[in-house]
PDB file of N, CA and C in Angstrom:
ATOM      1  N   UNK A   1      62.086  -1.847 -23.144  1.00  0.00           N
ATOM      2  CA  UNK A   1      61.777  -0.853 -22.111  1.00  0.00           C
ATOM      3  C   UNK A   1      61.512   0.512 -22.747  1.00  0.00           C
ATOM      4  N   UNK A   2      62.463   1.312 -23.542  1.00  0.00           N
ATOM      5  CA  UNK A   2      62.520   2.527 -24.075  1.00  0.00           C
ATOM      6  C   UNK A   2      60.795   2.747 -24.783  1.00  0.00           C
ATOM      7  N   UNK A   3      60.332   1.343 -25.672  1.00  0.00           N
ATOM      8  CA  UNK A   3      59.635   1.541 -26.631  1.00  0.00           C
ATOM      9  C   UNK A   3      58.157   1.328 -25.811  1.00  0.00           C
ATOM     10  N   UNK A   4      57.996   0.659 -24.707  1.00  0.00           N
ATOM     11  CA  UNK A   4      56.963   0.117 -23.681  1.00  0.00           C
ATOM     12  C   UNK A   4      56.667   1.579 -22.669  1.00  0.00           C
ATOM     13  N   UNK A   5      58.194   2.373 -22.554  1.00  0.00           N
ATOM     14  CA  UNK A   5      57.946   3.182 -21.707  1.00  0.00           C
ATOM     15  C   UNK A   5      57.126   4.953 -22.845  1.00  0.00           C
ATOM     16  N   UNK A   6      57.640   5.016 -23.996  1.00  0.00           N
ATOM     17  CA  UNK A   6      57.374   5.667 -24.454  1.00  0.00           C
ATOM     18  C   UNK A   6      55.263   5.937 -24.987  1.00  0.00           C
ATOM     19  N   UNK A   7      55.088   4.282 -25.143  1.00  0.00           N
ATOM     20  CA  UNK A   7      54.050   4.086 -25.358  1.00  0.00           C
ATOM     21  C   UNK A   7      53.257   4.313 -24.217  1.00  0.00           C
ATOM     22  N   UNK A   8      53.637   3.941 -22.866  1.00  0.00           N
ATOM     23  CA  UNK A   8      53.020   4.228 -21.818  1.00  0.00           C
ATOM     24  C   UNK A   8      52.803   5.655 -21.266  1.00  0.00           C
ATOM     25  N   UNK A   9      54.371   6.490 -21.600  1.00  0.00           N
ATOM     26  CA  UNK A   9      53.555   8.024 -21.404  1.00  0.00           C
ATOM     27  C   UNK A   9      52.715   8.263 -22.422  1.00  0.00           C
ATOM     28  N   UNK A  10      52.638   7.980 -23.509  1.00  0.00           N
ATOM     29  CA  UNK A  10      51.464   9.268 -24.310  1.00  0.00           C
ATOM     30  C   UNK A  10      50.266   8.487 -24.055  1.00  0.00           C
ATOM     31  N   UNK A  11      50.222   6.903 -23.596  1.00  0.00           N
ATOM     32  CA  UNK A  11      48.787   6.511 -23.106  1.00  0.00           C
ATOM     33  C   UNK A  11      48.459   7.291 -21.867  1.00  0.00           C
ATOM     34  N   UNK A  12      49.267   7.417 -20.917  1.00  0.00           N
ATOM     35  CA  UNK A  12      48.594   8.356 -19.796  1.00  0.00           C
ATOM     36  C   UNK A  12      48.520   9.634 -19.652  1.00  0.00           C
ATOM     37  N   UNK A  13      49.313   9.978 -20.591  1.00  0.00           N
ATOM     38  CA  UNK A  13      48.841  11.745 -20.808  1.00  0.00           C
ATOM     39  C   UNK A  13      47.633  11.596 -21.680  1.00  0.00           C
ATOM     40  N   UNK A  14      47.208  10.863 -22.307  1.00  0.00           N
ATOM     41  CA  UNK A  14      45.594  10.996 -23.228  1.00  0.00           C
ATOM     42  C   UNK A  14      44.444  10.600 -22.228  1.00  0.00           C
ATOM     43  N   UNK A  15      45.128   9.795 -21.521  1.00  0.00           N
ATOM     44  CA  UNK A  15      44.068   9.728 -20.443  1.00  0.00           C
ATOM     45  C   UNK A  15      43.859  11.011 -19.705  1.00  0.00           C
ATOM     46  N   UNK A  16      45.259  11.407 -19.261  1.00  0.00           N
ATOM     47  CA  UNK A  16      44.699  13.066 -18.866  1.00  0.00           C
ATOM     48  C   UNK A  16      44.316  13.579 -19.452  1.00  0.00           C
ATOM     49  N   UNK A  17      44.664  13.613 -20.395  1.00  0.00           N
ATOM     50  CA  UNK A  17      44.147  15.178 -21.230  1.00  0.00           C
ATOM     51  C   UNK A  17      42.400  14.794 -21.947  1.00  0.00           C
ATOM     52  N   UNK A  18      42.037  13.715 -21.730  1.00  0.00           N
ATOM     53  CA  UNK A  18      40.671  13.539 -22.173  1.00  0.00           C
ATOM     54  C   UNK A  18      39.594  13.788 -20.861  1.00  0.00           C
ATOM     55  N   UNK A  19      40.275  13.656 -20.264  1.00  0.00           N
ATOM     56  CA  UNK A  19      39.714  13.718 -18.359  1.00  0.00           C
ATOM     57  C   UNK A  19      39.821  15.264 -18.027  1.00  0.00           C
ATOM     58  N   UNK A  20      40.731  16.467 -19.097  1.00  0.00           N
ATOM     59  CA  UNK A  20      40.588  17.900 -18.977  1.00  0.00           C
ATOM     60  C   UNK A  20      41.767  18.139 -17.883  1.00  0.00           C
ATOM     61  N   UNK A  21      42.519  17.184 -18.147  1.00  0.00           N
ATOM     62  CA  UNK A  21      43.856  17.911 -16.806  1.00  0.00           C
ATOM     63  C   UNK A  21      45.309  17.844 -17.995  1.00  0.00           C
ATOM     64  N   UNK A  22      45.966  18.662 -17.466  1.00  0.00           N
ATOM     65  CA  UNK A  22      47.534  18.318 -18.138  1.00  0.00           C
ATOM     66  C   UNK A  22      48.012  17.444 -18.286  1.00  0.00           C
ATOM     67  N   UNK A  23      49.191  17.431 -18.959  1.00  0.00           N
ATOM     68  CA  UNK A  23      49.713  16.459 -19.427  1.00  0.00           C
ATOM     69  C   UNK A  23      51.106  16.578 -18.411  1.00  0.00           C
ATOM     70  N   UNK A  24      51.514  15.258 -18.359  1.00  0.00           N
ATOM     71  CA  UNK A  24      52.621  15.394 -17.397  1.00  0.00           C
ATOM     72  C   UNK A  24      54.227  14.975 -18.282  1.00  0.00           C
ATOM     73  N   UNK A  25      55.159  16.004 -17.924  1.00  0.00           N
ATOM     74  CA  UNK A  25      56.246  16.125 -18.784  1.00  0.00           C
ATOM     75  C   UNK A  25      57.565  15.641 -17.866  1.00  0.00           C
ATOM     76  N   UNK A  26      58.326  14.736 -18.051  1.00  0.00           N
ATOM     77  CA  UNK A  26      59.385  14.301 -17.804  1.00  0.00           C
ATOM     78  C   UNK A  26      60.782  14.881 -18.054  1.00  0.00           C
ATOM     79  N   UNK A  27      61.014  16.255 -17.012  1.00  0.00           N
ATOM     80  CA  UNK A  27      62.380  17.293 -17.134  1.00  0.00           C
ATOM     81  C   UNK A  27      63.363  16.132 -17.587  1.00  0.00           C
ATOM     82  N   UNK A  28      64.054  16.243 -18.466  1.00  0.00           N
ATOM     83  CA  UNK A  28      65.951  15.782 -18.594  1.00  0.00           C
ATOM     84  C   UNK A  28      66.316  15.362 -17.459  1.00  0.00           C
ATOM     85  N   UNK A  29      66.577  16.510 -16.744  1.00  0.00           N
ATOM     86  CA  UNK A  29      67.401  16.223 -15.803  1.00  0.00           C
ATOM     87  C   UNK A  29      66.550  15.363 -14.385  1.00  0.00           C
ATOM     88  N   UNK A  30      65.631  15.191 -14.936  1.00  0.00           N
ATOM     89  CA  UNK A  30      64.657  13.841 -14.000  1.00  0.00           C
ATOM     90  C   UNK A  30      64.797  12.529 -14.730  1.00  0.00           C
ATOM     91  N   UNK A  31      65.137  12.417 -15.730  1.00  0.00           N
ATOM     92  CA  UNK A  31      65.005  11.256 -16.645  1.00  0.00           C
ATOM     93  C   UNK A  31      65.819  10.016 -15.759  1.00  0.00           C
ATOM     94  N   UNK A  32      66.474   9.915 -15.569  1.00  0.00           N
ATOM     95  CA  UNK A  32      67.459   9.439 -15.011  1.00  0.00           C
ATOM     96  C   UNK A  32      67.095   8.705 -13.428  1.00  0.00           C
ATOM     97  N   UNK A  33      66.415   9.334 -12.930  1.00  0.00           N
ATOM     98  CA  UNK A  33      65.916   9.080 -11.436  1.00  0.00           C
ATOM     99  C   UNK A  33      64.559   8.413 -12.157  1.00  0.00           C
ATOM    100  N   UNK A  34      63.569   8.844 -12.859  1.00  0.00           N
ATOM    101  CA  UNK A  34      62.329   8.142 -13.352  1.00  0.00           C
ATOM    102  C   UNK A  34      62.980   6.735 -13.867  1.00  0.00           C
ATOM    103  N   UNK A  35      63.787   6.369 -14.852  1.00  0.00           N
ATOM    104  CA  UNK A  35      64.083   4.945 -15.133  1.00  0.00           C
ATOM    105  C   UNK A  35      64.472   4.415 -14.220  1.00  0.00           C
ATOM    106  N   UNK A  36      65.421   4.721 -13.059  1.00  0.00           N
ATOM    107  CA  UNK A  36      65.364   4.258 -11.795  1.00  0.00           C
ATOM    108  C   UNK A  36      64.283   3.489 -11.122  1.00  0.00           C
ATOM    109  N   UNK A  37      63.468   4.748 -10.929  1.00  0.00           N
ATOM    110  CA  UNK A  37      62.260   4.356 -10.018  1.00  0.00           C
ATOM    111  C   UNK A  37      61.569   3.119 -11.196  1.00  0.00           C
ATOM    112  N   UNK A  38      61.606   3.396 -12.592  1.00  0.00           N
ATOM    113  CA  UNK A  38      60.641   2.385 -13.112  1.00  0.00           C
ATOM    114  C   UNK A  38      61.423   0.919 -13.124  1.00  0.00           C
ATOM    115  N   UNK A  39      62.703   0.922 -13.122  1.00  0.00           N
ATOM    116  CA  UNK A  39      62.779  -0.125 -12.724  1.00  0.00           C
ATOM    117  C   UNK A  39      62.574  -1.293 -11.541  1.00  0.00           C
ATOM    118  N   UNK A  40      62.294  -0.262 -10.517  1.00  0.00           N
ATOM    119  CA  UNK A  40      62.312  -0.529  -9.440  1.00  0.00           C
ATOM    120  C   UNK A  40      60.673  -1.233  -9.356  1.00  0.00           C
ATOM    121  N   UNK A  41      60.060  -0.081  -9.873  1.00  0.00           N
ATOM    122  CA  UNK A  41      58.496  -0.802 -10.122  1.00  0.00           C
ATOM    123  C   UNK A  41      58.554  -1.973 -10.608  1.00  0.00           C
ATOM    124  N   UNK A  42      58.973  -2.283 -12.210  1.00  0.00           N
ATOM    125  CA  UNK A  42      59.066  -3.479 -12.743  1.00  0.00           C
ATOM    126  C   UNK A  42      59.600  -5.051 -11.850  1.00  0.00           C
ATOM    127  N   UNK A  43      60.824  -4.231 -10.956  1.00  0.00           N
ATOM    128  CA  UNK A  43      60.955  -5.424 -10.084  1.00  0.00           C
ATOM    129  C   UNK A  43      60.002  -5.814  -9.265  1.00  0.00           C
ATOM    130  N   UNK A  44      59.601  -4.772  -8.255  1.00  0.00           N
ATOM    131  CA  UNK A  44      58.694  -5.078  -7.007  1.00  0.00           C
ATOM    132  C   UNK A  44      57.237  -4.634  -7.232  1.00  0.00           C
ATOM    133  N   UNK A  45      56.923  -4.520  -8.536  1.00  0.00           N
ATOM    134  CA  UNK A  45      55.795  -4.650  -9.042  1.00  0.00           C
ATOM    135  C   UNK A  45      55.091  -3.118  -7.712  1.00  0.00           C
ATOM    136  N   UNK A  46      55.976  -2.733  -7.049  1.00  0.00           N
ATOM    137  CA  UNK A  46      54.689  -2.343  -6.020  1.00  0.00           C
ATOM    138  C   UNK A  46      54.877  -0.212  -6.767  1.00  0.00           C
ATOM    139  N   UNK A  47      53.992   0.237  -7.630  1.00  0.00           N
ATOM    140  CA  UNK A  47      53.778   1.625  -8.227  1.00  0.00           C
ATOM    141  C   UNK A  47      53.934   2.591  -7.515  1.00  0.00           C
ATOM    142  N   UNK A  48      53.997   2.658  -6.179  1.00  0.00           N
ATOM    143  CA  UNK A  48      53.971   3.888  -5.606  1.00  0.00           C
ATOM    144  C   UNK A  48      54.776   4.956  -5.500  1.00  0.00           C
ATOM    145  N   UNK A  49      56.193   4.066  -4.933  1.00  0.00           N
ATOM    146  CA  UNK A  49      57.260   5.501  -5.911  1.00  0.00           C
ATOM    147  C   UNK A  49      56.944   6.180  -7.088  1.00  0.00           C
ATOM    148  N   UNK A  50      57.210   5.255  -8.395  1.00  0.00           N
ATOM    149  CA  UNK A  50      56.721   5.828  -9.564  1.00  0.00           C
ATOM    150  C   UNK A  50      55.383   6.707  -9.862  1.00  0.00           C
ATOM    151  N   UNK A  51      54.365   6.285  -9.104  1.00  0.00           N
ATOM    152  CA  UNK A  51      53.237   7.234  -9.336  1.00  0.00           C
ATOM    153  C   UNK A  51      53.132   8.669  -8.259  1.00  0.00           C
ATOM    154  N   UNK A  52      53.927   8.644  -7.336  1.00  0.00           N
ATOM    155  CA  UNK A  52      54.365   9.457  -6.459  1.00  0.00           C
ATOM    156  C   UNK A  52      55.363  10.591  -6.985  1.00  0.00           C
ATOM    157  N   UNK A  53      56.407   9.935  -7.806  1.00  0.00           N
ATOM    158  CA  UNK A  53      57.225  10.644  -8.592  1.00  0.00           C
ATOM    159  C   UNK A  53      56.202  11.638  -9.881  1.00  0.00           C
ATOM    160  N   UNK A  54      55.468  10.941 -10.352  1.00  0.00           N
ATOM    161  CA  UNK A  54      54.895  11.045 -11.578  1.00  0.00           C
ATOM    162  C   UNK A  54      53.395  12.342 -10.818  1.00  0.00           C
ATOM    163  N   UNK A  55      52.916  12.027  -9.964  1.00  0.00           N
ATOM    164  CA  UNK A  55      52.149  13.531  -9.514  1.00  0.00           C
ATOM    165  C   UNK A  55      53.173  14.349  -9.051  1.00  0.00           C
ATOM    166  N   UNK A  56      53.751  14.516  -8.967  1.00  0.00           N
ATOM    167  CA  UNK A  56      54.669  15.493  -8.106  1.00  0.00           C
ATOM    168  C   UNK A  56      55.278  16.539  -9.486  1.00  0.00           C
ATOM    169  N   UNK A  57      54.808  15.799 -10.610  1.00  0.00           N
ATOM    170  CA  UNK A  57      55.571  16.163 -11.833  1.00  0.00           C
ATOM    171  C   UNK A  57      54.232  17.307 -12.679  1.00  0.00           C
ATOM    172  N   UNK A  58      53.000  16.885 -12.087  1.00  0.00           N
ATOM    173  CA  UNK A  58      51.784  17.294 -13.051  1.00  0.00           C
ATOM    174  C   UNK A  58      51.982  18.486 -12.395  1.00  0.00           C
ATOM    175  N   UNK A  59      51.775  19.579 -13.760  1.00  0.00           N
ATOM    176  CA  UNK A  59      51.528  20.713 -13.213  1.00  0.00           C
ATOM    177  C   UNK A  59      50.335  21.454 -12.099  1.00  0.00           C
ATOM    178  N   UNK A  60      49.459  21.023 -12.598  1.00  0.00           N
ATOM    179  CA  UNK A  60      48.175  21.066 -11.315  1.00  0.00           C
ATOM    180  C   UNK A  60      48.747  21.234  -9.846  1.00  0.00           C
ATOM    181  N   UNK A  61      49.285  19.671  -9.842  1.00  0.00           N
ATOM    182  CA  UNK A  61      49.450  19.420  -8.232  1.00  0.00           C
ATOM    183  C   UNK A  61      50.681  20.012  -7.713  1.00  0.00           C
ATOM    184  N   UNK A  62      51.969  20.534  -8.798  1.00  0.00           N
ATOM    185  CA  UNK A  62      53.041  21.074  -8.119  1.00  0.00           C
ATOM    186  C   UNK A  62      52.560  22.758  -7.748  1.00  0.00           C
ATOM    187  N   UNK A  63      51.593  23.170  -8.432  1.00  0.00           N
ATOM    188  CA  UNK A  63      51.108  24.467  -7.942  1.00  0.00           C
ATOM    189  C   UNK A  63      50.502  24.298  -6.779  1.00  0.00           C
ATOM    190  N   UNK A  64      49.643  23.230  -6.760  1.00  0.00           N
ATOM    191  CA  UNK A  64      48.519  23.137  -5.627  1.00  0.00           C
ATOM    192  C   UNK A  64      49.812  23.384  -4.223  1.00  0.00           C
ATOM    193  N   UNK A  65      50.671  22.342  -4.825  1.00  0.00           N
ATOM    194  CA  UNK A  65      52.067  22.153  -3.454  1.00  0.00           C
ATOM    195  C   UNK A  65      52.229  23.489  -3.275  1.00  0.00           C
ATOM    196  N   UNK A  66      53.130  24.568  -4.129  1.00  0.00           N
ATOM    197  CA  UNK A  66      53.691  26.037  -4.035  1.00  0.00           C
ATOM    198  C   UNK A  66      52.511  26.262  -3.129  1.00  0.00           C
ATOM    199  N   UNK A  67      51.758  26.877  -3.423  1.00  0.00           N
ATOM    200  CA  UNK A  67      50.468  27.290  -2.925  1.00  0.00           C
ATOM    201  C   UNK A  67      50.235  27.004  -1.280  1.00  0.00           C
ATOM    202  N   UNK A  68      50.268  25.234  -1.125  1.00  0.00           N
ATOM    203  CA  UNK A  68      50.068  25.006   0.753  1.00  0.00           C
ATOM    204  C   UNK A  68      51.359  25.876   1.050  1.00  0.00           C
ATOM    205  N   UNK A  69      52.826  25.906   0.457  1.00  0.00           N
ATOM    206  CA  UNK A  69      53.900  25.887   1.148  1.00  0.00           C
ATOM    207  C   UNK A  69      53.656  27.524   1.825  1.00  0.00           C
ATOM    208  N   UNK A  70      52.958  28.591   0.766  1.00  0.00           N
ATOM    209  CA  UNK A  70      52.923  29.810   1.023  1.00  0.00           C
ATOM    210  C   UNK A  70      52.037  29.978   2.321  1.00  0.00           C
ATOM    211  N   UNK A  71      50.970  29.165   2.102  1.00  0.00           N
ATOM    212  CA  UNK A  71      49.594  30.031   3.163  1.00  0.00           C
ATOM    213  C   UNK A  71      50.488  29.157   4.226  1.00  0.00           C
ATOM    214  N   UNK A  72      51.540  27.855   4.576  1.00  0.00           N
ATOM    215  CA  UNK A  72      52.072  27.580   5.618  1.00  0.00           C
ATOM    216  C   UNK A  72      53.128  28.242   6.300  1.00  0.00           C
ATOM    217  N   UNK A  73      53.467  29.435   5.224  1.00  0.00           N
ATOM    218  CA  UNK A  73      54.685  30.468   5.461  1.00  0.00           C
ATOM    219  C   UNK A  73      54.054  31.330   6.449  1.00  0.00           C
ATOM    220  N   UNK A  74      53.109  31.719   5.306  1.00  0.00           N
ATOM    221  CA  UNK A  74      51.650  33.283   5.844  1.00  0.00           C
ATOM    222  C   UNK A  74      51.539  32.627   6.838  1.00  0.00           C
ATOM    223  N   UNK A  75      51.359  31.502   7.962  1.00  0.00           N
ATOM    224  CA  UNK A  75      50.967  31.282   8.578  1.00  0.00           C
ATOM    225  C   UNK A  75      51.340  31.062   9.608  1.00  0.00           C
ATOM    226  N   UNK A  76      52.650  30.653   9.711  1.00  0.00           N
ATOM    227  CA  UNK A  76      53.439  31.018  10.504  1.00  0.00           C
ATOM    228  C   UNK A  76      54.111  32.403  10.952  1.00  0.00           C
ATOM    229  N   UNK A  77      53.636  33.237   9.919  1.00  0.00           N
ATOM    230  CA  UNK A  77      54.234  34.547  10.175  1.00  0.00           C
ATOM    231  C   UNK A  77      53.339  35.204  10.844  1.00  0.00           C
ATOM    232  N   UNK A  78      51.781  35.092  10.306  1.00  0.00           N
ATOM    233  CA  UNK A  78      50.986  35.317  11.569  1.00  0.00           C
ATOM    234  C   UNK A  78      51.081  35.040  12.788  1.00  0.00           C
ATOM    235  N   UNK A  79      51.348  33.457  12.772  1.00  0.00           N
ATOM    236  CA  UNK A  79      51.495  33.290  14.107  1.00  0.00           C
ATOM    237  C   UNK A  79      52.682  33.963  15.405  1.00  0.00           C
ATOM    238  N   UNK A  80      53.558  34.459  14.681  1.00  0.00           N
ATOM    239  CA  UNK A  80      54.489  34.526  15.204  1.00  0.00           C
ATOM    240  C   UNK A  80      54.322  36.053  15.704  1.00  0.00           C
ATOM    241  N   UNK A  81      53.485  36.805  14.583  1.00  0.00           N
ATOM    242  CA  UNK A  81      53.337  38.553  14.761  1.00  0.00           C
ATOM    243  C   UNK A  81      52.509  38.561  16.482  1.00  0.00           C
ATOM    244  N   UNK A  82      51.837  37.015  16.417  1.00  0.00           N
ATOM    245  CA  UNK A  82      50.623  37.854  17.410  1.00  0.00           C
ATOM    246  C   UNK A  82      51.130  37.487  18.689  1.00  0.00           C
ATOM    247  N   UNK A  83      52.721  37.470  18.323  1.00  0.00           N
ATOM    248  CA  UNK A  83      53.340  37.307  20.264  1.00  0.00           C
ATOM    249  C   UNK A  83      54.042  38.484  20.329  1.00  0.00           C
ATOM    250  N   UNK A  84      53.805  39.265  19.210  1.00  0.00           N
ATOM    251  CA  UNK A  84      54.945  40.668  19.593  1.00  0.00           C
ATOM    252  C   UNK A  84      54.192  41.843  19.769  1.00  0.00           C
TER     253      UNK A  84
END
């Protein structure tokens, strides 16, 4: 597992990074919940946790996230100004 899983991130970060996007980095203190989830894949074969876990991790898309959460803040705060 250790040596299958190691080989498998730097194959899919080269795939990113040849495709011009980041590379995706696995915090410590996520490590633990990711072998989880990959085991879970390995059992039920079905990826979606794991690849769900694994964008949520790329820098790109956790900005893209920050980003909706704000203009959904701004946006509610608008909404809320134009009843007062």
């Amino acid at each position: 597992f250790e040596g299958e899983k190691r080989t498998a991130h730097l194959m899919m970060n080269g795939v990113l990074m040849s495709a011009g996007l980041d590379a995706i980095s696995i915090p410590a203190d996520k490590a633990i919940d990711f072998r989880q989830k990959m085991v879970r894949f390995y059992e039920s074969k079905n990826a979606d946790e794991v690849m769900e876990f694994l964008a949520d991790l790329h820098p790109a898309l956790n900005n893209t996230k920050k980003l909706d959460a704000e203009k959904e803040k701004k946006s509610e705060n608008d909404f809320g100004r134009s009843f007062q």
